[in-house]
Protein backbone atom coordinates (compact mmCIF):
# COMPACT_ATOMS: atom_id res chain seq x y z
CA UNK A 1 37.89 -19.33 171.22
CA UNK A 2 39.24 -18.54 174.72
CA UNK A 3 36.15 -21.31 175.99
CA UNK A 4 38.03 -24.22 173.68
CA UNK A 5 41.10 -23.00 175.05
CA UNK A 6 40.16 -23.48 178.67
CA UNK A 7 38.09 -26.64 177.94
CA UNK A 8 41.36 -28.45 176.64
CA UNK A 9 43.58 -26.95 179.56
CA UNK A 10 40.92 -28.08 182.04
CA UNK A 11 41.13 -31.02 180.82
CA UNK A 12 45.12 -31.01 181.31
CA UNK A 13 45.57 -29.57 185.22
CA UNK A 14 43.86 -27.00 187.72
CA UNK A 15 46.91 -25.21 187.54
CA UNK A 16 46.88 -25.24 183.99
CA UNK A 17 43.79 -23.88 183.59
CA UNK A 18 43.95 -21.27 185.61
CA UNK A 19 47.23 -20.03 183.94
CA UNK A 20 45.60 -20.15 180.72
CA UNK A 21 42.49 -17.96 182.34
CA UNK A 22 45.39 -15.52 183.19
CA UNK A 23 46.66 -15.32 179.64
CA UNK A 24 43.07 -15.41 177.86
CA UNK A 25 42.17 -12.28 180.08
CA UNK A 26 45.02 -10.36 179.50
CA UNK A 27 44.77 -11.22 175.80
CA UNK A 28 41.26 -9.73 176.08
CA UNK A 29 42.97 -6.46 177.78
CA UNK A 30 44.97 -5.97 175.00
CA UNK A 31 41.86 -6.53 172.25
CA UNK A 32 39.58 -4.01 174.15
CA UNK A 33 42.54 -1.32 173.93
CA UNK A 34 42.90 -2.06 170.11
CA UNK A 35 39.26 -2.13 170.15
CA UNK A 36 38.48 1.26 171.81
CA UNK A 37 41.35 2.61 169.02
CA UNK A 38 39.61 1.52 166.30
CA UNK A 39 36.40 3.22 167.92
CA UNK A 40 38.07 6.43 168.31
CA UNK A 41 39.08 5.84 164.46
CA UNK A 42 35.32 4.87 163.15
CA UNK A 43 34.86 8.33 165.23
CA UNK A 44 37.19 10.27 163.16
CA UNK A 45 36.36 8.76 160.10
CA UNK A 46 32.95 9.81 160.83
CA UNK A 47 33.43 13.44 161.54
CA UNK A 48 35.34 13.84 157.76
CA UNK A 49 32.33 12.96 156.12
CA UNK A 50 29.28 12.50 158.46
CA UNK A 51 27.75 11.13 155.26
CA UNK A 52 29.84 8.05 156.09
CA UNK A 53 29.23 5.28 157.15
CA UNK A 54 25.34 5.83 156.16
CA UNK A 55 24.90 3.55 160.02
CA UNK A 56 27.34 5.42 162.35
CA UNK A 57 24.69 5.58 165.30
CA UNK A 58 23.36 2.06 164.94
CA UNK A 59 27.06 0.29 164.34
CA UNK A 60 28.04 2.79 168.08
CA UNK A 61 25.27 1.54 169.33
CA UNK A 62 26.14 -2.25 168.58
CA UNK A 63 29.76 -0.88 169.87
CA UNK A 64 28.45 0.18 173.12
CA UNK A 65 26.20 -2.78 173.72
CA UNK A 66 29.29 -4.93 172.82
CA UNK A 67 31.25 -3.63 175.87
CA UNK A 68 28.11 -5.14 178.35
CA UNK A 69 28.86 -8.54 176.16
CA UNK A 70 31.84 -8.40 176.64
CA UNK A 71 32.13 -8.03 180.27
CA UNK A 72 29.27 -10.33 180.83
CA UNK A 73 31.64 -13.15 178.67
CA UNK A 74 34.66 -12.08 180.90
CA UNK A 75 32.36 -12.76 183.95
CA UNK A 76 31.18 -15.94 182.85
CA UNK A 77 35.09 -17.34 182.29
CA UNK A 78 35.87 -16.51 185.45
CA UNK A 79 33.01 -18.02 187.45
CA UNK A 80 33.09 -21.38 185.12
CA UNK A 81 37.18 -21.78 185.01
CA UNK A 82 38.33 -19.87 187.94
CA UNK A 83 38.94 -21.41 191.41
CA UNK A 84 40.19 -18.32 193.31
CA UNK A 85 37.36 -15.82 193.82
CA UNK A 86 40.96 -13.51 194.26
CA UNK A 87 40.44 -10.58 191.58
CA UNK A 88 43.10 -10.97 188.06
CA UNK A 89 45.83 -8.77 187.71
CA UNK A 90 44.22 -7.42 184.15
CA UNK A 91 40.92 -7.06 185.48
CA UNK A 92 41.02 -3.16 186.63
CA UNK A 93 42.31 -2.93 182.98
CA UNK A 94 39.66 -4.46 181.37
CA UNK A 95 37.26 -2.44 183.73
CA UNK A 96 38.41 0.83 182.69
CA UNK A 97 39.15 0.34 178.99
CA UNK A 98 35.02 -1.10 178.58
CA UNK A 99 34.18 1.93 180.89
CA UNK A 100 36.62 4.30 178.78
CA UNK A 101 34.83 2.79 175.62
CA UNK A 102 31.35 3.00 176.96
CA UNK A 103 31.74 6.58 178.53
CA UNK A 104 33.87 7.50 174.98
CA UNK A 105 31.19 6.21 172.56
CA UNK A 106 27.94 8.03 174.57
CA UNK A 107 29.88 11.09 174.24
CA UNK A 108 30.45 10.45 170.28
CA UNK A 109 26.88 9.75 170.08
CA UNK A 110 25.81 13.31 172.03
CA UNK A 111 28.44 15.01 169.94
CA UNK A 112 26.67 13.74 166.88
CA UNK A 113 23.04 14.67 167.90
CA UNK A 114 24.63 18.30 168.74
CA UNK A 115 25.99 18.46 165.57
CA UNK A 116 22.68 17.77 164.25
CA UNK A 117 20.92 19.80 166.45
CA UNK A 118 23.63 22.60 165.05
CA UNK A 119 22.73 21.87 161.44
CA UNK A 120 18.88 22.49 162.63
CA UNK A 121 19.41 25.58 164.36
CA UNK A 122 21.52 27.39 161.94
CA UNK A 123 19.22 29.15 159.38
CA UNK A 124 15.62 27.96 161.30
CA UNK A 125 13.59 28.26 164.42
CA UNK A 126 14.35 25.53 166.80
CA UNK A 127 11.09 24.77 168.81
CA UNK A 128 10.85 22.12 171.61
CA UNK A 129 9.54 19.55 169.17
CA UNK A 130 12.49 19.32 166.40
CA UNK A 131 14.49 16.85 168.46
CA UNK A 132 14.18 13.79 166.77
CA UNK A 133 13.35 10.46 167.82
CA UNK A 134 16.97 9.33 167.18
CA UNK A 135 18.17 12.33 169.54
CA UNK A 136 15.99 11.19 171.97
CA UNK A 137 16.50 7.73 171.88
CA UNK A 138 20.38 8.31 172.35
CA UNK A 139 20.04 10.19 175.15
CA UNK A 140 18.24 7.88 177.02
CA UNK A 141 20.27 4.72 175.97
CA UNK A 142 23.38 6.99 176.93
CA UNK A 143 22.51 7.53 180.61
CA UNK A 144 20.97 3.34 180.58
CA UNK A 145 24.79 2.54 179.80
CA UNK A 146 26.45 4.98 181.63
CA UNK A 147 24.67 3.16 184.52
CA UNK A 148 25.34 0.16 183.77
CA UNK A 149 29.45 0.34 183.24
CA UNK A 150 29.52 1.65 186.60
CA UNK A 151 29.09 -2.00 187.62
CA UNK A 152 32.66 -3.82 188.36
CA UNK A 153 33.67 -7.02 186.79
């Protein structure tokens, strides 16, 4: 939606355009801190009845990921509509709420393979081998986007 926008004010004026840039990134501040509530939320939800939703480490995964798409989208905007290689007034904003939600959800996802490791370990023997794939796996995609947030916009 924000590419239409900036399509039809590029078509209008330069200055225009760029205004609109302005608004469309500070309208995408203000989504990424609703979005890293509702993440918190999903979280909490969660952790009443771990039960629910039967996908939580997939659908924080997609979550995660979504943060790289959407800086990658925010980057693209501003190399295609932007004039001024000058940095946005929202864009530490946006940098620290994706990191906040990136850094936020890789802890949710440890906290959730601890709390499995927990359930293991209570009652049983835990050997070197009862991690499971899925621990593994979020481990290492953890530290792969931990990385990779602490790229700037």
């Amino acid at each position: 939606m924000f590419e239409q926008n900036l399509q039809v004010a590029a078509q209008i004026d330069g200055d225009f355009k760029e205004q609109v840039l302005k608004l469309c990134l500070k309208q995408m501040n203000s989504f990424l801190m609703r979005y890293r509530e509702e993440v918190v939320a999903y979280k909490d939800e969660h952790l009443r009845d771990r039960q629910l939703p039967q996908c939580y480490i997939q659908y924080m995964i997609a979550i995660i990921n979504n943060c790289q798409t959407f800086k990658e989208s925010i980057n693209s905007l501003k190399r295609k509509y932007s004039q001024s290689s000058d940095p946005f007034d929202s864009d530490a904003a946006i940098v620290r709420t994706l990191s906040e939600v990136v850094k936020e959800g890789c802890q949710f996802l440890l906290d959730e393979v601890f709390l499995d490791l927990e359930v293991r370990a209570t009652g049983f023997k835990l050997n070197q081998f009862d991690c499971t794939v899925k621990s593994r796996n979020v481990f290492i995609c953890s530290r792969n986007w931990l990385s990779l947030m602490m790229l700037d916009l």
